[in-house]
C-alpha atoms as a PDB file:
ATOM      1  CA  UNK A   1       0.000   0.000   0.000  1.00  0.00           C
ATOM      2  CA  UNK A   2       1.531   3.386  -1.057  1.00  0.00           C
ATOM      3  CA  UNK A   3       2.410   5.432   1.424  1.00  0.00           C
ATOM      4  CA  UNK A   4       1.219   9.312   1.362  1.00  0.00           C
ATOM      5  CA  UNK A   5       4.996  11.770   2.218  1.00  0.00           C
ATOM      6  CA  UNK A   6       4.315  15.376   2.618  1.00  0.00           C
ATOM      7  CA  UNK A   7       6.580  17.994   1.594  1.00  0.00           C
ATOM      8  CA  UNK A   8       6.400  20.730   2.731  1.00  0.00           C
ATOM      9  CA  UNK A   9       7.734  24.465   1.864  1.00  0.00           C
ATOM     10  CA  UNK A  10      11.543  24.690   1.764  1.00  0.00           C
ATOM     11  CA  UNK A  11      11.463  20.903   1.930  1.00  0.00           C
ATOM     12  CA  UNK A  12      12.909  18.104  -0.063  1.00  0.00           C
ATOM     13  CA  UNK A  13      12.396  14.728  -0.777  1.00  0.00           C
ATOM     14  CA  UNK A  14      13.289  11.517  -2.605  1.00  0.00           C
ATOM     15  CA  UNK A  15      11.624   8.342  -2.647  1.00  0.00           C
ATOM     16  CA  UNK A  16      10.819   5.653  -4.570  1.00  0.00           C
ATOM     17  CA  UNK A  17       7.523   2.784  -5.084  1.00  0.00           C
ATOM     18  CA  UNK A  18       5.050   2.147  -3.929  1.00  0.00           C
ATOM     19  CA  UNK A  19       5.254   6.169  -2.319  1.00  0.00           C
ATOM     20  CA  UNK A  20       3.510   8.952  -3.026  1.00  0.00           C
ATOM     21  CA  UNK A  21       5.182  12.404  -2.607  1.00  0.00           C
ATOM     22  CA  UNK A  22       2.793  14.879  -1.946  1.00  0.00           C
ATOM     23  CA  UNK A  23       2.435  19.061  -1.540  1.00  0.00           C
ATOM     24  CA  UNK A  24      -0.805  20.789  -0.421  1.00  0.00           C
ATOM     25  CA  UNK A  25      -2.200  24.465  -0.771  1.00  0.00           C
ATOM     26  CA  UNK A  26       0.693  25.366  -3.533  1.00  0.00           C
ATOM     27  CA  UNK A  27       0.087  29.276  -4.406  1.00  0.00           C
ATOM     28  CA  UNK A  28       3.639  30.835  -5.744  1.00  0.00           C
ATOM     29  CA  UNK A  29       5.781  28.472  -4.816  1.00  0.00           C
ATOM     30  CA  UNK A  30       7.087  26.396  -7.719  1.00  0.00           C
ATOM     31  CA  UNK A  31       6.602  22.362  -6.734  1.00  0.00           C
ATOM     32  CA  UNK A  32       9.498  20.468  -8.884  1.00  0.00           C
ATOM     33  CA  UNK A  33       9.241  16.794  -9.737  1.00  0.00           C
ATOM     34  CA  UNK A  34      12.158  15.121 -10.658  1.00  0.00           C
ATOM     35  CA  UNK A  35      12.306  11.122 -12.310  1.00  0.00           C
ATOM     36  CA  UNK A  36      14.068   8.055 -13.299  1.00  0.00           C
ATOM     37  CA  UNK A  37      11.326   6.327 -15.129  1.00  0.00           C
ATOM     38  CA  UNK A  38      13.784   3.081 -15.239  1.00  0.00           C
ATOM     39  CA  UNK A  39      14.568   3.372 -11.734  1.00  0.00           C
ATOM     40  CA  UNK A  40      11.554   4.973 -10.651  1.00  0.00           C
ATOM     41  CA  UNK A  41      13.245   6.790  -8.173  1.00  0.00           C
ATOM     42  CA  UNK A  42      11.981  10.362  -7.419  1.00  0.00           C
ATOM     43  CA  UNK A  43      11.792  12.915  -5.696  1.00  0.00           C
ATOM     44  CA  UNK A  44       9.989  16.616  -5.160  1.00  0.00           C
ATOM     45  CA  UNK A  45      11.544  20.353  -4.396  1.00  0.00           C
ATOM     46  CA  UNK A  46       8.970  22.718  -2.789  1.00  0.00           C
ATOM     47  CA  UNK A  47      10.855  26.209  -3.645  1.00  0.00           C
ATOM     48  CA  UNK A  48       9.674  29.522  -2.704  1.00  0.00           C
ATOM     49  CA  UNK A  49      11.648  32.190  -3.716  1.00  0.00           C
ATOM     50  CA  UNK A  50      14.194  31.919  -6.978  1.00  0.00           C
ATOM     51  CA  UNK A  51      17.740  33.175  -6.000  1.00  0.00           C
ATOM     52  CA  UNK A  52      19.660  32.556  -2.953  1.00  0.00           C
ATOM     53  CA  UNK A  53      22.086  35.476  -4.123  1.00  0.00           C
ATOM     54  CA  UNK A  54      22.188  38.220  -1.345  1.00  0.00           C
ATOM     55  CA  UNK A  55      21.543  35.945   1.895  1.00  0.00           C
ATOM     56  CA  UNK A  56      24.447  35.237   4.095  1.00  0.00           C
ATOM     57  CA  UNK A  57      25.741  31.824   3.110  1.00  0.00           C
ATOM     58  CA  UNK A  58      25.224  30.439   6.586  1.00  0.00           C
ATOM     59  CA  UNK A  59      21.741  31.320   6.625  1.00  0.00           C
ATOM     60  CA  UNK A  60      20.744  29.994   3.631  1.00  0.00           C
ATOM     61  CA  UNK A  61      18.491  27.145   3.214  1.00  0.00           C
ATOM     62  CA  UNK A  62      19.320  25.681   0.222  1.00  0.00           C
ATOM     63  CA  UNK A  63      15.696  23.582  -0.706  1.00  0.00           C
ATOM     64  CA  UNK A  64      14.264  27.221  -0.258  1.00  0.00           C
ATOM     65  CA  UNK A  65      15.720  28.726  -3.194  1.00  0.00           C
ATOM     66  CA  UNK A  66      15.501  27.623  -7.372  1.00  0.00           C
ATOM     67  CA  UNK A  67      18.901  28.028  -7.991  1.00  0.00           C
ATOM     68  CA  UNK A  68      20.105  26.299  -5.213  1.00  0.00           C
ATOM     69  CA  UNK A  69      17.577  23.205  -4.862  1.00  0.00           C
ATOM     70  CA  UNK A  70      16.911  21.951  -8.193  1.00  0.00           C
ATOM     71  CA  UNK A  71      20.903  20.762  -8.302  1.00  0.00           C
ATOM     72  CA  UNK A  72      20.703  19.891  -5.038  1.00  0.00           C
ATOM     73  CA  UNK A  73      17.511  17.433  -5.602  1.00  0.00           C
ATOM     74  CA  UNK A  74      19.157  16.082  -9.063  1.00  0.00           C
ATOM     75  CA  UNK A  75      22.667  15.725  -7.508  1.00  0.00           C
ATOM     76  CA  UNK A  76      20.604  13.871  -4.339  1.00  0.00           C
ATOM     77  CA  UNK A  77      18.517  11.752  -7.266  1.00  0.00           C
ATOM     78  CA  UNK A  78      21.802  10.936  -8.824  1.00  0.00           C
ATOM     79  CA  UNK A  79      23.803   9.570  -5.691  1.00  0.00           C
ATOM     80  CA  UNK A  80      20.447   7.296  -5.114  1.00  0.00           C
ATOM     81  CA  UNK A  81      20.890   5.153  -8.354  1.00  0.00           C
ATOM     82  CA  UNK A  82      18.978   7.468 -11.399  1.00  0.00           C
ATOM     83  CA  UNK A  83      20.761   7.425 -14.245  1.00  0.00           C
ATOM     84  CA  UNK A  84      21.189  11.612 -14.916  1.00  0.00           C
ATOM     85  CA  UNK A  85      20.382  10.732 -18.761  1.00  0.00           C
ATOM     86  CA  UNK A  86      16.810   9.381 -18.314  1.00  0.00           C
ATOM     87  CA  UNK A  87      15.886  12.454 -15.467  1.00  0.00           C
ATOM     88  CA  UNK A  88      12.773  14.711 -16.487  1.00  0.00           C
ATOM     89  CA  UNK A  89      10.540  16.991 -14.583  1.00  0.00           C
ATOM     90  CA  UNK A  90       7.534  18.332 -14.145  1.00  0.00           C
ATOM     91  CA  UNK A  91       6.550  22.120 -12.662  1.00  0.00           C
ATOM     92  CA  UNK A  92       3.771  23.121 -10.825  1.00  0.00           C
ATOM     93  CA  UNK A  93       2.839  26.414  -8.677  1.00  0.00           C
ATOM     94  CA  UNK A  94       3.893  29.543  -9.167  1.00  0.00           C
ATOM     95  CA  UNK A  95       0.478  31.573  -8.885  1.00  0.00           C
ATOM     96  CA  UNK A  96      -0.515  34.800  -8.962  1.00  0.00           C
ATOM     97  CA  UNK A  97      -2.138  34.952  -5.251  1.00  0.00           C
ATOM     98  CA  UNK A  98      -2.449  38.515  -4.584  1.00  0.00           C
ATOM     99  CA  UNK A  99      -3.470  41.154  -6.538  1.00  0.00           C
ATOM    100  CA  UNK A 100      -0.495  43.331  -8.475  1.00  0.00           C
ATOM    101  CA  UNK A 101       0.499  46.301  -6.382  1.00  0.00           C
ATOM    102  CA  UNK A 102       1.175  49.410  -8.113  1.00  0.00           C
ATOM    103  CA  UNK A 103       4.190  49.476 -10.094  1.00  0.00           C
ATOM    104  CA  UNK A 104       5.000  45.575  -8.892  1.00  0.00           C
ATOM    105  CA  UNK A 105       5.050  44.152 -12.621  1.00  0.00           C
ATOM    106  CA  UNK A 106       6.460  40.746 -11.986  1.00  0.00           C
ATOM    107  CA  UNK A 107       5.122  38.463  -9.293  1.00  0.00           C
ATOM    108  CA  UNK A 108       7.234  36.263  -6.992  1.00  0.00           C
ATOM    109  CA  UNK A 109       5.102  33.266  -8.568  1.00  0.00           C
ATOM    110  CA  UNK A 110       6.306  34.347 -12.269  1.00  0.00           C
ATOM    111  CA  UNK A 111      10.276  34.919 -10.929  1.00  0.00           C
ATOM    112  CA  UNK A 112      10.257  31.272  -9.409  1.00  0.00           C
ATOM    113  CA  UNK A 113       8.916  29.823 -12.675  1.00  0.00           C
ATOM    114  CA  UNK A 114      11.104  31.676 -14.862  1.00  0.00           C
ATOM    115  CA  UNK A 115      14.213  30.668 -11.991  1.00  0.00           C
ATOM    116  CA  UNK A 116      13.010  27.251 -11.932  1.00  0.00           C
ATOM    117  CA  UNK A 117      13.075  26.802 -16.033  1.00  0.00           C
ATOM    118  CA  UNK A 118      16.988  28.732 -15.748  1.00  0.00           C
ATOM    119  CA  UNK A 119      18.000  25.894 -13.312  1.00  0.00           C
ATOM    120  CA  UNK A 120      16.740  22.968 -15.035  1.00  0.00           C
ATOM    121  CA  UNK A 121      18.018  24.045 -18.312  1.00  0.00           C
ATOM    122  CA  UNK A 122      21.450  24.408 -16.706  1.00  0.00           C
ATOM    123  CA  UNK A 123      21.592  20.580 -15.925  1.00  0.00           C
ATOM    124  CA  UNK A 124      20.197  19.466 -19.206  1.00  0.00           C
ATOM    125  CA  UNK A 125      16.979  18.247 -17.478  1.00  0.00           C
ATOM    126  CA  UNK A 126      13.552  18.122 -19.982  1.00  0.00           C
ATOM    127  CA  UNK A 127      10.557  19.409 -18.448  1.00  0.00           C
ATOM    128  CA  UNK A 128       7.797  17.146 -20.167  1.00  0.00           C
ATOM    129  CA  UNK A 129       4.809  18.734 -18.553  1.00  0.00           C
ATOM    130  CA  UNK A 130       3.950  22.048 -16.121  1.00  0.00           C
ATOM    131  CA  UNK A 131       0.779  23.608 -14.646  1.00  0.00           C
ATOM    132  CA  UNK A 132       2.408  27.480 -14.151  1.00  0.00           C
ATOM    133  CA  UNK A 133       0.867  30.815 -13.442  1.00  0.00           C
ATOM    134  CA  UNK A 134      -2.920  31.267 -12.870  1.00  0.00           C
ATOM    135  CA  UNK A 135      -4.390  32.880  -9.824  1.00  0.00           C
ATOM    136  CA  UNK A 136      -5.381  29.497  -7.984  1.00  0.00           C
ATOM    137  CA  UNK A 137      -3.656  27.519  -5.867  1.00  0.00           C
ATOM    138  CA  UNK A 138      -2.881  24.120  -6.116  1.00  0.00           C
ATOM    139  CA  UNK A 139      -2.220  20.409  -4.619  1.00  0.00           C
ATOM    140  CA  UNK A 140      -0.126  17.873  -6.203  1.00  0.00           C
ATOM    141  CA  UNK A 141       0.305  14.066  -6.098  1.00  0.00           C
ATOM    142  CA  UNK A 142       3.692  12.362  -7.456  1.00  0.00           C
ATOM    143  CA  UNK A 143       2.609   8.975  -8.005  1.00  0.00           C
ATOM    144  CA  UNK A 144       6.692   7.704  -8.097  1.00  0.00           C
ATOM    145  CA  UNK A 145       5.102   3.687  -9.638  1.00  0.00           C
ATOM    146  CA  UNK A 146       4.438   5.434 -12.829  1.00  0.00           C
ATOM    147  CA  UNK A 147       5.540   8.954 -13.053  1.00  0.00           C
ATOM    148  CA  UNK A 148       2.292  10.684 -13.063  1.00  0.00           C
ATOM    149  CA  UNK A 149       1.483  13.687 -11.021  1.00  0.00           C
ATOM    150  CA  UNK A 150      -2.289  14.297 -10.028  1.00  0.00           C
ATOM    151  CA  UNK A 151      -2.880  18.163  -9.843  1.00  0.00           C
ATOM    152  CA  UNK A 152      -5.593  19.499  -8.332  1.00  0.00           C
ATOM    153  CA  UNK A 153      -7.304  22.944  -8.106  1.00  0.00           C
ATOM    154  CA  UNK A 154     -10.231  23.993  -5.933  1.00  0.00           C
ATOM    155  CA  UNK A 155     -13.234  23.177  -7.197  1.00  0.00           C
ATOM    156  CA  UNK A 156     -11.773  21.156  -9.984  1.00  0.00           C
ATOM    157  CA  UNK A 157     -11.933  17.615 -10.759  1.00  0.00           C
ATOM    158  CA  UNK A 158      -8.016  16.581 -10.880  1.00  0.00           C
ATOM    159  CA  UNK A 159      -5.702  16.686 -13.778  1.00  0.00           C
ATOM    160  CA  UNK A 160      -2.871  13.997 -14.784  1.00  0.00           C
ATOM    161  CA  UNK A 161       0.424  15.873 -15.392  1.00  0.00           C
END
C-alpha cells in the first residue's frame, strides 16, 4: 500500500515505489518533480523564492531557493541510483495569489517559474509537462510507480500531469 509523504515548503524529498510524494495548498511556490522512469526513483523540491544570491551563506536554506535546490535534488537523485540521462521533470505552482500592487510588474510566482526553467536548463533536465501561473492555488500528487502527477485545483476535478 503506497504510502502518502508530505513535503512541505523549503522541503525536499526523494523516494521511490510504492510512495507517493505529496504538496498541499501550492500558491507561488514552484513544486518540482524530478524522475528516473527506469529506476523509478523520485523525488519533489517545494521552492519559494528563486535566487539565494544576497543571503548570508550560513543562513541559507538551500531547498528554499531555485537556484540552489533543483541541483541539489538532481545531484541527491543521482547519488540514489537514477541514471542523470533518463531524469525529467515536471513544474507546478507559481500563482498569482495577490493582486499586483502598483508598479509591482512581476510576481514572486512568475520569478520562481522563470528561476526554476533557468535551473533545469542548466543541468540538461527536460521538463515534459507544467501547470504554471494562474491565480489558484494548487495540490499535487507524485505517483513515483508510474511517473504521473495528479494536480488538483479547488473546485476542480483533478488533472494527470
Amino acid at each position: 500500500m503506497p504510502e502518502i509523504l508530505p513535503v512541505g515548503m523549503a522541503e525536499m524529498r526523494i523516494s521511490q515505489p510504492p510512495d507517493v510524494l505529496a504538496v498541499y495548498g501550492v500558491g507561488s511556490c514552484v513544486i518540482v518533480a524530478m524522475y528516473d522512469p527506469k529506476t523509478r526513483i523520485g523525488g519533489l523540491a517545494h521552492i519559494m523564492l528563486p535566487c539565494s544570491s544576497g543571503v548570508q551563506t550560513e543562513k541559507v536554506n538551500p531547498k528554499k531557493f531555485a537556484n540552489t535546490a533543483i541541483p541539489l535534488l538532481f545531484q541527491t537523485l543521482a547519488h540514489a541510483g537514477v541514471f542523470r540521462s533518463n531524469v525529467w521533470a515536471k513544474i507546478v505552482g507559481g500563482s498569482e495569489m495577490f493582486p499586483p500592487a502598483d508598479g509591482i510588474s512581476n510576481s514572486v510566482g512568475k520569478q520562481n517559474v522563470e528561476a526554476v526553467l533557468k535551473a533545469l536548463d542548466e543541468l540538461g533536465v527536460p521538463i515534459i509537462a507544467k501547470a504554471v501561473g494562474g491565480n489558484s492555488g494548487r495540490s499535487v500528487e507524485f505517483i513515483l510507480s508510474s511517473g504521473k502527477m495528479s494536480v488538483s485545483i479547488l473546485g476542480e476535478p483533478p488533472k494527470e500531469l
